[in-house]
C-alpha atoms as a PDB file:
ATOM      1  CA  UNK A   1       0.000   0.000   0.000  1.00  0.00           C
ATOM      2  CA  UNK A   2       2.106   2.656  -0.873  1.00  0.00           C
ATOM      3  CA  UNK A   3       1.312   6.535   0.585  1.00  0.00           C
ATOM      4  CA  UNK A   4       3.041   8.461  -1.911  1.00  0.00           C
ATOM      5  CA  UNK A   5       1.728  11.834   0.271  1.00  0.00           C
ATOM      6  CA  UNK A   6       4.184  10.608   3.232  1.00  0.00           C
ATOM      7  CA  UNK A   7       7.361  12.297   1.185  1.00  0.00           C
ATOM      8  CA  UNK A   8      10.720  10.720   1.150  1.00  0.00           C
ATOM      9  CA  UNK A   9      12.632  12.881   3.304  1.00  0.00           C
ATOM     10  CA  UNK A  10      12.438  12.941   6.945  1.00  0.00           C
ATOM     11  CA  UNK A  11      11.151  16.477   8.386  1.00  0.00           C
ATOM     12  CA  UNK A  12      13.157  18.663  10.904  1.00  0.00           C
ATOM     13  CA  UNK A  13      11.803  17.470  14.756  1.00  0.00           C
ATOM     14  CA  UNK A  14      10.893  20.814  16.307  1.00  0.00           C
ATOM     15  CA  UNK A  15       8.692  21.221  19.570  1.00  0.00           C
ATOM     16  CA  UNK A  16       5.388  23.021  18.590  1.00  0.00           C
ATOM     17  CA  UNK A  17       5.316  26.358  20.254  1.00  0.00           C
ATOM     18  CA  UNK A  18       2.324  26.526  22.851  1.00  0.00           C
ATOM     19  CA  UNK A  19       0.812  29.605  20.124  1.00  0.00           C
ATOM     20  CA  UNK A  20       0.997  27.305  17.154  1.00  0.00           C
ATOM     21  CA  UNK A  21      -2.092  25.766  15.569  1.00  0.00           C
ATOM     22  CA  UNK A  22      -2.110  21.946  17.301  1.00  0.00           C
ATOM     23  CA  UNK A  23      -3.371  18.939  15.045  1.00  0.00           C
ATOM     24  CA  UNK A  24      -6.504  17.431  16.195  1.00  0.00           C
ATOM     25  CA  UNK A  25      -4.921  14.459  17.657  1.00  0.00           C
ATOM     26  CA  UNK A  26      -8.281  12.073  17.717  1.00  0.00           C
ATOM     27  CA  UNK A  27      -8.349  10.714  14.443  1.00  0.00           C
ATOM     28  CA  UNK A  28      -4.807   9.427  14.602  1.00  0.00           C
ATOM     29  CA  UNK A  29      -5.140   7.602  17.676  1.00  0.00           C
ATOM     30  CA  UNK A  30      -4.771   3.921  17.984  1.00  0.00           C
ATOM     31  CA  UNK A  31      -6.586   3.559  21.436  1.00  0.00           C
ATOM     32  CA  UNK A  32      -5.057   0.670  23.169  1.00  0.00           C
ATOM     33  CA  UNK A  33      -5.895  -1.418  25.725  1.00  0.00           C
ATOM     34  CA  UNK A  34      -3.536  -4.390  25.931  1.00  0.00           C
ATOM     35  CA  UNK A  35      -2.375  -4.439  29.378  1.00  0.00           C
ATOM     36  CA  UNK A  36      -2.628  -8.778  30.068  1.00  0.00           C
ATOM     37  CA  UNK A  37      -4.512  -8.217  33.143  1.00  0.00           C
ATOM     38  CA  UNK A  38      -7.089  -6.337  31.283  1.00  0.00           C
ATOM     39  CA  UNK A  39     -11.277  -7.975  31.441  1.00  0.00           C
ATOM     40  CA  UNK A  40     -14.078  -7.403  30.124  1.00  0.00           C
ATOM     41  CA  UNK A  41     -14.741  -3.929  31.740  1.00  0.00           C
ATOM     42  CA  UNK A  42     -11.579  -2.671  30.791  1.00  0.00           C
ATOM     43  CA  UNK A  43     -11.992  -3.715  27.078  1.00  0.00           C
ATOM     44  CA  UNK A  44     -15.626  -2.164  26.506  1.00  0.00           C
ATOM     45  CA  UNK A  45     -14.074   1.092  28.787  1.00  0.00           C
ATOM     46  CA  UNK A  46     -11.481   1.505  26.233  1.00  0.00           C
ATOM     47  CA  UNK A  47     -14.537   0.950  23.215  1.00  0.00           C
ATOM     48  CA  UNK A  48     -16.694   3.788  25.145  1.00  0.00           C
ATOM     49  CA  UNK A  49     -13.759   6.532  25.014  1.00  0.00           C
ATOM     50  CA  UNK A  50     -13.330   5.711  21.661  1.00  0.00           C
ATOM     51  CA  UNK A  51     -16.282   6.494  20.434  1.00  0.00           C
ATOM     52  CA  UNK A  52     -17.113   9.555  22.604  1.00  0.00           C
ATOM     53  CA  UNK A  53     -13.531  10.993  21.650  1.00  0.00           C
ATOM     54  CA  UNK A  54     -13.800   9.821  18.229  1.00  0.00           C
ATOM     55  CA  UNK A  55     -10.572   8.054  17.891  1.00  0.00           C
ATOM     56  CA  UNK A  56      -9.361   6.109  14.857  1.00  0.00           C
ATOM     57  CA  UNK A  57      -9.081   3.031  16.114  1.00  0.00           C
ATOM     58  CA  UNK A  58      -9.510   0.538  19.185  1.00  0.00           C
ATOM     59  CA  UNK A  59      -6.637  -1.847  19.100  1.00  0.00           C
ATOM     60  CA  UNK A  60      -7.094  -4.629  21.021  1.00  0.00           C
ATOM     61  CA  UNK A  61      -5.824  -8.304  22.259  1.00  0.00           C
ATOM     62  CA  UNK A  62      -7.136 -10.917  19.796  1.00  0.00           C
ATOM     63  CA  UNK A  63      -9.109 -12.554  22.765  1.00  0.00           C
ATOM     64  CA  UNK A  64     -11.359  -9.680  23.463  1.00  0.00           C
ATOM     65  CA  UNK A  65     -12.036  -8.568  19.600  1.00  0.00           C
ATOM     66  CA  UNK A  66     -15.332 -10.371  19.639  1.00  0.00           C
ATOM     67  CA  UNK A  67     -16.233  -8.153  22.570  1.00  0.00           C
ATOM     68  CA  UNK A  68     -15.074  -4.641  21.423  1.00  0.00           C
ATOM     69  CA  UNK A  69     -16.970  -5.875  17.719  1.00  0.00           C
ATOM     70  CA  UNK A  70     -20.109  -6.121  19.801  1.00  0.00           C
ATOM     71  CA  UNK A  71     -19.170  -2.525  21.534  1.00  0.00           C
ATOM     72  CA  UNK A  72     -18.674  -1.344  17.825  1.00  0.00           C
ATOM     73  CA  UNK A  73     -21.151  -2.726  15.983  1.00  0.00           C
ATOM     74  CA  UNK A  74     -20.623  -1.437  12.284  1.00  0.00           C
ATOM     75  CA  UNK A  75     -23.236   0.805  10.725  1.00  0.00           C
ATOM     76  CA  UNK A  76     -23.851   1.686   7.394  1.00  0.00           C
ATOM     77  CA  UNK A  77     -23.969   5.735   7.822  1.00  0.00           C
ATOM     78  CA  UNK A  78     -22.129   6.291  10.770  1.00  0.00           C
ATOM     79  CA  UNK A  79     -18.416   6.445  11.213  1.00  0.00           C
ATOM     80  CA  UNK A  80     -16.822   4.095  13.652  1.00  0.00           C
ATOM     81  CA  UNK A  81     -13.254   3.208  15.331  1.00  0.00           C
ATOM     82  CA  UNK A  82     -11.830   0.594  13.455  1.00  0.00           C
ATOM     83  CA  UNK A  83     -11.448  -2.406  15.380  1.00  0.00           C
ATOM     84  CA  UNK A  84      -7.252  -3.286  15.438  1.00  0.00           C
ATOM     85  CA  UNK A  85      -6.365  -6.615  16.893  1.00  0.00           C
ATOM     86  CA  UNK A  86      -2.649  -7.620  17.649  1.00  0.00           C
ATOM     87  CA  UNK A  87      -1.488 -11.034  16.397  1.00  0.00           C
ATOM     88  CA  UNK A  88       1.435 -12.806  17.994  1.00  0.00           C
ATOM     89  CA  UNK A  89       1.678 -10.152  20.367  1.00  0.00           C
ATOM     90  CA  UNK A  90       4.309  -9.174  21.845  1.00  0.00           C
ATOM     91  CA  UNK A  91       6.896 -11.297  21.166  1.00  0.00           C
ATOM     92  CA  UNK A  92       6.176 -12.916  17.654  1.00  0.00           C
ATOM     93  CA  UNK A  93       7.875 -16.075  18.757  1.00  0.00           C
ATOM     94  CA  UNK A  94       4.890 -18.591  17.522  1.00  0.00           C
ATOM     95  CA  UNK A  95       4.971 -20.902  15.037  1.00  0.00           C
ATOM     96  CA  UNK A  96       3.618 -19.417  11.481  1.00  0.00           C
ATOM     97  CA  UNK A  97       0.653 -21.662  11.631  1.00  0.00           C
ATOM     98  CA  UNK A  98      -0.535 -20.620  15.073  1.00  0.00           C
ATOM     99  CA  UNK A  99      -0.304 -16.741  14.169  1.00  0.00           C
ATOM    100  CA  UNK A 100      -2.007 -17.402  10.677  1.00  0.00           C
ATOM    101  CA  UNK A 101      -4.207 -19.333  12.890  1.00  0.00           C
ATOM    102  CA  UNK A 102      -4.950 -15.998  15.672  1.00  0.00           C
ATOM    103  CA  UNK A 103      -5.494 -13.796  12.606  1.00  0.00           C
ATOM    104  CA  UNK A 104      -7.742 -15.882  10.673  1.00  0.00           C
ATOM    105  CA  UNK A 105      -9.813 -16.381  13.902  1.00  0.00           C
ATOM    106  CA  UNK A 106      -9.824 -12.226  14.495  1.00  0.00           C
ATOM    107  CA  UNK A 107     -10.829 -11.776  11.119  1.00  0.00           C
ATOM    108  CA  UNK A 108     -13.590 -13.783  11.250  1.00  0.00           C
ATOM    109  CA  UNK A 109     -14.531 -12.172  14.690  1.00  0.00           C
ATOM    110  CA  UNK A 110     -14.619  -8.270  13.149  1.00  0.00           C
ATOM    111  CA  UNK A 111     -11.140  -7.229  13.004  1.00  0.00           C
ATOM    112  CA  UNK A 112     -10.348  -4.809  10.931  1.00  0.00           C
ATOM    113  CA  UNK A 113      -6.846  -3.872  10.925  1.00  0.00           C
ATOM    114  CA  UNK A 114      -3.907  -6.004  12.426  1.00  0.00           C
ATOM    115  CA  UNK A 115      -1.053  -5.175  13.712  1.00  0.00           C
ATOM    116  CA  UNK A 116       1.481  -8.036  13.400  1.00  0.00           C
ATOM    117  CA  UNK A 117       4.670  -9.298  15.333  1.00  0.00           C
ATOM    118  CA  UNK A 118       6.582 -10.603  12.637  1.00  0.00           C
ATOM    119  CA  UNK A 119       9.303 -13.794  12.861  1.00  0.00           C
ATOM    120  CA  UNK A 120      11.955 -11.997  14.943  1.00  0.00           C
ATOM    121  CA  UNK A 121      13.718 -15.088  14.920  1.00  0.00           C
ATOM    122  CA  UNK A 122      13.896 -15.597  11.519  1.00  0.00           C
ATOM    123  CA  UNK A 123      15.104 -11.488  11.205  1.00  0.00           C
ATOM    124  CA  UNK A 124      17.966 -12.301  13.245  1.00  0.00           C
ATOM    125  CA  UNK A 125      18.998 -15.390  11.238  1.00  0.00           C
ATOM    126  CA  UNK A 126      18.810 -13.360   8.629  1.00  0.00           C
ATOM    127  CA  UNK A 127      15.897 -15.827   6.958  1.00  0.00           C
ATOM    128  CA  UNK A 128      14.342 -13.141   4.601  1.00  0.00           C
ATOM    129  CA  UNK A 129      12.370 -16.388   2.871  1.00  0.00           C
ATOM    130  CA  UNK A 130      10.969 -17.366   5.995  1.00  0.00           C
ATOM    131  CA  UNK A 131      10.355 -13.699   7.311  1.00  0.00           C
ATOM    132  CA  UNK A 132       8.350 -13.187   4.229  1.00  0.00           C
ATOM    133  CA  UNK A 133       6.244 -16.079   4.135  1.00  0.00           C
ATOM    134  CA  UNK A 134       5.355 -15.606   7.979  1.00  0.00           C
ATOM    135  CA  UNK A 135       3.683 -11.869   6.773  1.00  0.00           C
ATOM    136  CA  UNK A 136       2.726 -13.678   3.440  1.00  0.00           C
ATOM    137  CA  UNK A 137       0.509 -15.003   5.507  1.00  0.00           C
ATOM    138  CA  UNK A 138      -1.331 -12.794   6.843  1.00  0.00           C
ATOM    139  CA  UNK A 139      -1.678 -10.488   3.774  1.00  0.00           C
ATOM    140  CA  UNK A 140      -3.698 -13.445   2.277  1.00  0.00           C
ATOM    141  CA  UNK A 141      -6.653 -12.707   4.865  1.00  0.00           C
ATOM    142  CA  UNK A 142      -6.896  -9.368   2.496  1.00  0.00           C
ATOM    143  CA  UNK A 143      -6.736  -7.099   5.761  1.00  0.00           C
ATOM    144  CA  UNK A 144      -4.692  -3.349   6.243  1.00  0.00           C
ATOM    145  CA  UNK A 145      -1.841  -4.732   8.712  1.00  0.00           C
ATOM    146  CA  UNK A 146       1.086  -3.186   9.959  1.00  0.00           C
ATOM    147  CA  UNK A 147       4.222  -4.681  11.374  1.00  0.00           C
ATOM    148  CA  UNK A 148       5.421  -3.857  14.550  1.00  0.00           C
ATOM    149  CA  UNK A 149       9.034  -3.781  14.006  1.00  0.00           C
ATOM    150  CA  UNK A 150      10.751  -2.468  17.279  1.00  0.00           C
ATOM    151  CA  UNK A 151      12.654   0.056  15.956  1.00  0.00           C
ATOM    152  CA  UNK A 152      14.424   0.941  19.080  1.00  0.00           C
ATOM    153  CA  UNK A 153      15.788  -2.203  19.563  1.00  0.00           C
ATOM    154  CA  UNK A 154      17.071  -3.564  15.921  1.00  0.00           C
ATOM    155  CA  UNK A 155      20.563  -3.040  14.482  1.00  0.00           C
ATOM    156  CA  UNK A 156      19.813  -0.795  11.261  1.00  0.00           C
ATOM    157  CA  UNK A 157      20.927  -3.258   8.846  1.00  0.00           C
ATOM    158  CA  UNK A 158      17.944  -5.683  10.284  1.00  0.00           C
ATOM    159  CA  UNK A 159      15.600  -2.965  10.667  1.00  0.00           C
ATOM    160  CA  UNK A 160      16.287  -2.024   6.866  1.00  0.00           C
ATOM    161  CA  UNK A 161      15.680  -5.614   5.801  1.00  0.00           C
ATOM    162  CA  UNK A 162      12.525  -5.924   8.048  1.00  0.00           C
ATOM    163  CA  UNK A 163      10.910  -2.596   6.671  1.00  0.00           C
ATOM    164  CA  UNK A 164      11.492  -4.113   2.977  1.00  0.00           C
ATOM    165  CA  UNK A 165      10.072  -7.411   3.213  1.00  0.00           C
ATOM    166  CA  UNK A 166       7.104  -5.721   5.649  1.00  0.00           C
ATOM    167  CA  UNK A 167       6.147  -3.800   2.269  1.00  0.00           C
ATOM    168  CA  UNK A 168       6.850  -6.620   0.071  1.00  0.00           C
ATOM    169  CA  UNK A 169       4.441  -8.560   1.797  1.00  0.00           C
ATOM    170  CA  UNK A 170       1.827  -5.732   1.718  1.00  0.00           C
ATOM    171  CA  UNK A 171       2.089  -3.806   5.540  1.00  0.00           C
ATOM    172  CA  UNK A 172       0.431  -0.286   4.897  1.00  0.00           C
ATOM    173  CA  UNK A 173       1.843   1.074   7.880  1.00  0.00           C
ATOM    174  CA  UNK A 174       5.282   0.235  10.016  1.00  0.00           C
ATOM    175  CA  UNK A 175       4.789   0.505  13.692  1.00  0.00           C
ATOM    176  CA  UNK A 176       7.655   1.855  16.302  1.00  0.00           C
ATOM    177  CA  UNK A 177       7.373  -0.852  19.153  1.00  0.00           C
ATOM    178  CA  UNK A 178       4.553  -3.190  20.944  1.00  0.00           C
ATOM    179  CA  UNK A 179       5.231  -1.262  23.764  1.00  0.00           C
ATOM    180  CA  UNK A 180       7.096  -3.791  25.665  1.00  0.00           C
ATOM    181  CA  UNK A 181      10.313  -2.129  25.113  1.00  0.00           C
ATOM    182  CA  UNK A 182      11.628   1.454  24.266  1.00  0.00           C
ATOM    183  CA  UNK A 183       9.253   4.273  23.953  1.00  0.00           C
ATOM    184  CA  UNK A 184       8.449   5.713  20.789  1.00  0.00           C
ATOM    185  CA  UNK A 185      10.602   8.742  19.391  1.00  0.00           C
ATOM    186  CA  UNK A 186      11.333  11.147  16.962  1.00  0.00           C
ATOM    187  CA  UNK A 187      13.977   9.525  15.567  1.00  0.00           C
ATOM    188  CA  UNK A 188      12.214   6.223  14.852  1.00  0.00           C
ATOM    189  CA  UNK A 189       9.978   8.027  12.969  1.00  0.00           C
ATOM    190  CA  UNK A 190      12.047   9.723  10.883  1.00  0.00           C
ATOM    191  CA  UNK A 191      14.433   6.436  10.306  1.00  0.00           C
ATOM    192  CA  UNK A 192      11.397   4.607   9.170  1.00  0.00           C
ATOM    193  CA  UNK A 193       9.875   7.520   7.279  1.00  0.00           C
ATOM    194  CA  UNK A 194      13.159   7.283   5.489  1.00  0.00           C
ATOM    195  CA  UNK A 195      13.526   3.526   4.841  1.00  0.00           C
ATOM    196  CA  UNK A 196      10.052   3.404   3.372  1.00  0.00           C
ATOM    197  CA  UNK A 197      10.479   6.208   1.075  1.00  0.00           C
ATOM    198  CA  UNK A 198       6.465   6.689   1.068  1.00  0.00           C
ATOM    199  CA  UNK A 199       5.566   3.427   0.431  1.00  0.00           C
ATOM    200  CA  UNK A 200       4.320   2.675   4.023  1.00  0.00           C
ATOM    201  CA  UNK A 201       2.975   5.018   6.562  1.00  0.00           C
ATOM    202  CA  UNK A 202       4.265   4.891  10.631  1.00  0.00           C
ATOM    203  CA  UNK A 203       2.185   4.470  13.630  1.00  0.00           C
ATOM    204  CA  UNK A 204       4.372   5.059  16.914  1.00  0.00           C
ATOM    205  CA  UNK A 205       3.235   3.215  19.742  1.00  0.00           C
ATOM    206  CA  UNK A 206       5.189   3.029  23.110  1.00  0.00           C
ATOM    207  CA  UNK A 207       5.716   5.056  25.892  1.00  0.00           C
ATOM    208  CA  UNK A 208       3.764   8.490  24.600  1.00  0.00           C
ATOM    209  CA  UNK A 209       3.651   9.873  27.860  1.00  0.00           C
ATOM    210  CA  UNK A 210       2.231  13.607  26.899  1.00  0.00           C
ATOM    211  CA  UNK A 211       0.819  16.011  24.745  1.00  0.00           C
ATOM    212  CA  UNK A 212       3.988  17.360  23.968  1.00  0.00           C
ATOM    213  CA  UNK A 213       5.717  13.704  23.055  1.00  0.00           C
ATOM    214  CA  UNK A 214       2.289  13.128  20.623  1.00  0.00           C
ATOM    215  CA  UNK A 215       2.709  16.110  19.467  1.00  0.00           C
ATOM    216  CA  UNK A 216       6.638  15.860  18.197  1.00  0.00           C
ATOM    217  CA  UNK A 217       5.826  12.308  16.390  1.00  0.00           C
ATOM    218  CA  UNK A 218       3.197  13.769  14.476  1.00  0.00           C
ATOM    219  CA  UNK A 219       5.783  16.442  13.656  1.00  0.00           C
ATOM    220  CA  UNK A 220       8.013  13.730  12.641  1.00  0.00           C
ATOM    221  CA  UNK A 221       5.476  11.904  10.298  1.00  0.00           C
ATOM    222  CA  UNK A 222       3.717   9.576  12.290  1.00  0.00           C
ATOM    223  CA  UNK A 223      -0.196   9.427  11.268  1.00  0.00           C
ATOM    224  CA  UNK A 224      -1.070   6.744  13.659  1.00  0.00           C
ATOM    225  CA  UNK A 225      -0.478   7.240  17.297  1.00  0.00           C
ATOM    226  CA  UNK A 226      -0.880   3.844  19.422  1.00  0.00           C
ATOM    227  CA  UNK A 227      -0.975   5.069  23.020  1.00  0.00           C
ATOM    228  CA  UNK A 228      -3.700   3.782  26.576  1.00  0.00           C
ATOM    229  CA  UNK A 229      -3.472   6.962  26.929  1.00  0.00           C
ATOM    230  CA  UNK A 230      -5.471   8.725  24.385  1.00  0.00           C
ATOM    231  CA  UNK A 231      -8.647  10.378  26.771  1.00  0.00           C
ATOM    232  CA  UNK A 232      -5.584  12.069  28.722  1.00  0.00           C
ATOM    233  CA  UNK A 233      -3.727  13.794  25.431  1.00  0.00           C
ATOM    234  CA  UNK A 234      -7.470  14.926  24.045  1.00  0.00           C
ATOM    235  CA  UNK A 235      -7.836  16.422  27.481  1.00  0.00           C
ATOM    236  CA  UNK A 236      -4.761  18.330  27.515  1.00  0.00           C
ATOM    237  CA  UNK A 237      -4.828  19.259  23.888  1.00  0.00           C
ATOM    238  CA  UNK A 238      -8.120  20.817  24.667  1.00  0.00           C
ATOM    239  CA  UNK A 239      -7.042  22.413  27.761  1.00  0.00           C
ATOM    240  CA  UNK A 240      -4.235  24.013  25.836  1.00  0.00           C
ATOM    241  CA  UNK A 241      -2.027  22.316  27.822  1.00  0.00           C
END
């Protein structure tokens, strides 16, 4: 899926001065609720704030996306979160079968988006076949997905080689981190704004502790911001914080 409007060359990180016109953050959050202690209140919670906030997305643990479909029932006039569910989360380390296996099962349940771990395994062994067919995989279920390829923990010859077999297999969008590591930055963003060359779009996801953090990846070139902490930026954006 390649997003031509992205550009090829990563912008300038700046803060954005308190005075300056702020992006409407809402429609590029991703909001998440995959802590592994989360139930069933905490999953239709995190449905509820995305609708009243109006937020992009709801991205979820594939165990719960039958629940959050029923909290998001699609219409045929109204506009809805998309429903985003995480397969082989966090780690990736499953056999292919078994993640083809989770995604094929959240597709069926409502998903739609995924956001993948890929074969970090195979990435390290340097198995580009293997790496390939694992995404292969999923692209066949005819989904958006994007691959979560922990940018701020890959040397940047294995990030490069991740990013290009993530668009050969079809990812729209390359996302920072699962969270379960190093917090999304500026510099991600702009390294894998770079290595797609507009042929993929970014989501960061990790750590986005304020307004001012969400703020400086947008700047960067994110257009998808996974965060649990969406209701609190909306609240400070609108405060003028």
């Amino acid at each position: 899926m390649a997003l031509s409007r992205l550009g090829t060359d990563p912008p300038t990180t700046r803060s954005i001065p308190l005075n300056a016109e702020r992006p409407d953050l809402a429609p590029l959050i991703d909001h998440a609720q995959l802590d592994p202690l989360a139930g069933r209140e905490a999953i239709e919670r995190c449905c509820e704030e995305a609708r009243h906030f109006g937020f992009v997305g709801v991205c979820v643990a594939s165990r719960w996306v039958g629940l959050a479909r029923e909290r998001l029932p699609r219409t045929s006039g109204g506009v809805q979160p998309r429903l985003v569910s995480v397969i082989g989360f966090p780690f990736g380390a499953v056999p292919p079968e078994i993640k083809r296996a989770e995604a094929q099962q959240a597709a069926e349940q409502g998903a739609d988006e995924l956001d993948v771990v890929p074969d970090f395994g195979a990435l390290t062994d340097g198995d580009s076949s293997a790496l390939l067919a694992d995404l292969a995989a999923i692209a066949e279920l005819d989904l958006p997905f994007k691959v979560i390829v922990e940018a701020g923990k890959l040397a940047p010859d294995a990030l490069e080689l991740l990013v290009e077999v993530s668009i050969d297999a079809g990812a729209g969008f390359l996302k920072t981190g699962s969270g379960f590591g190093p917090a999304a930055t500026t510099a991600q963003v702009q390294t894998l704004r770079q290595l797609a060359r507009g042929r993929a779009a970014i989501k960061a996801s990790g750590g986005i502790a304020n307004l001012e953090a969400a703020l400086e990846l947008v700047s960067a070139g994110a257009t998808r911001l996974g965060t649990s902490r969406g209701v609190a930026l909306i609240e400070a954006l609108r405060a003028g914080a």
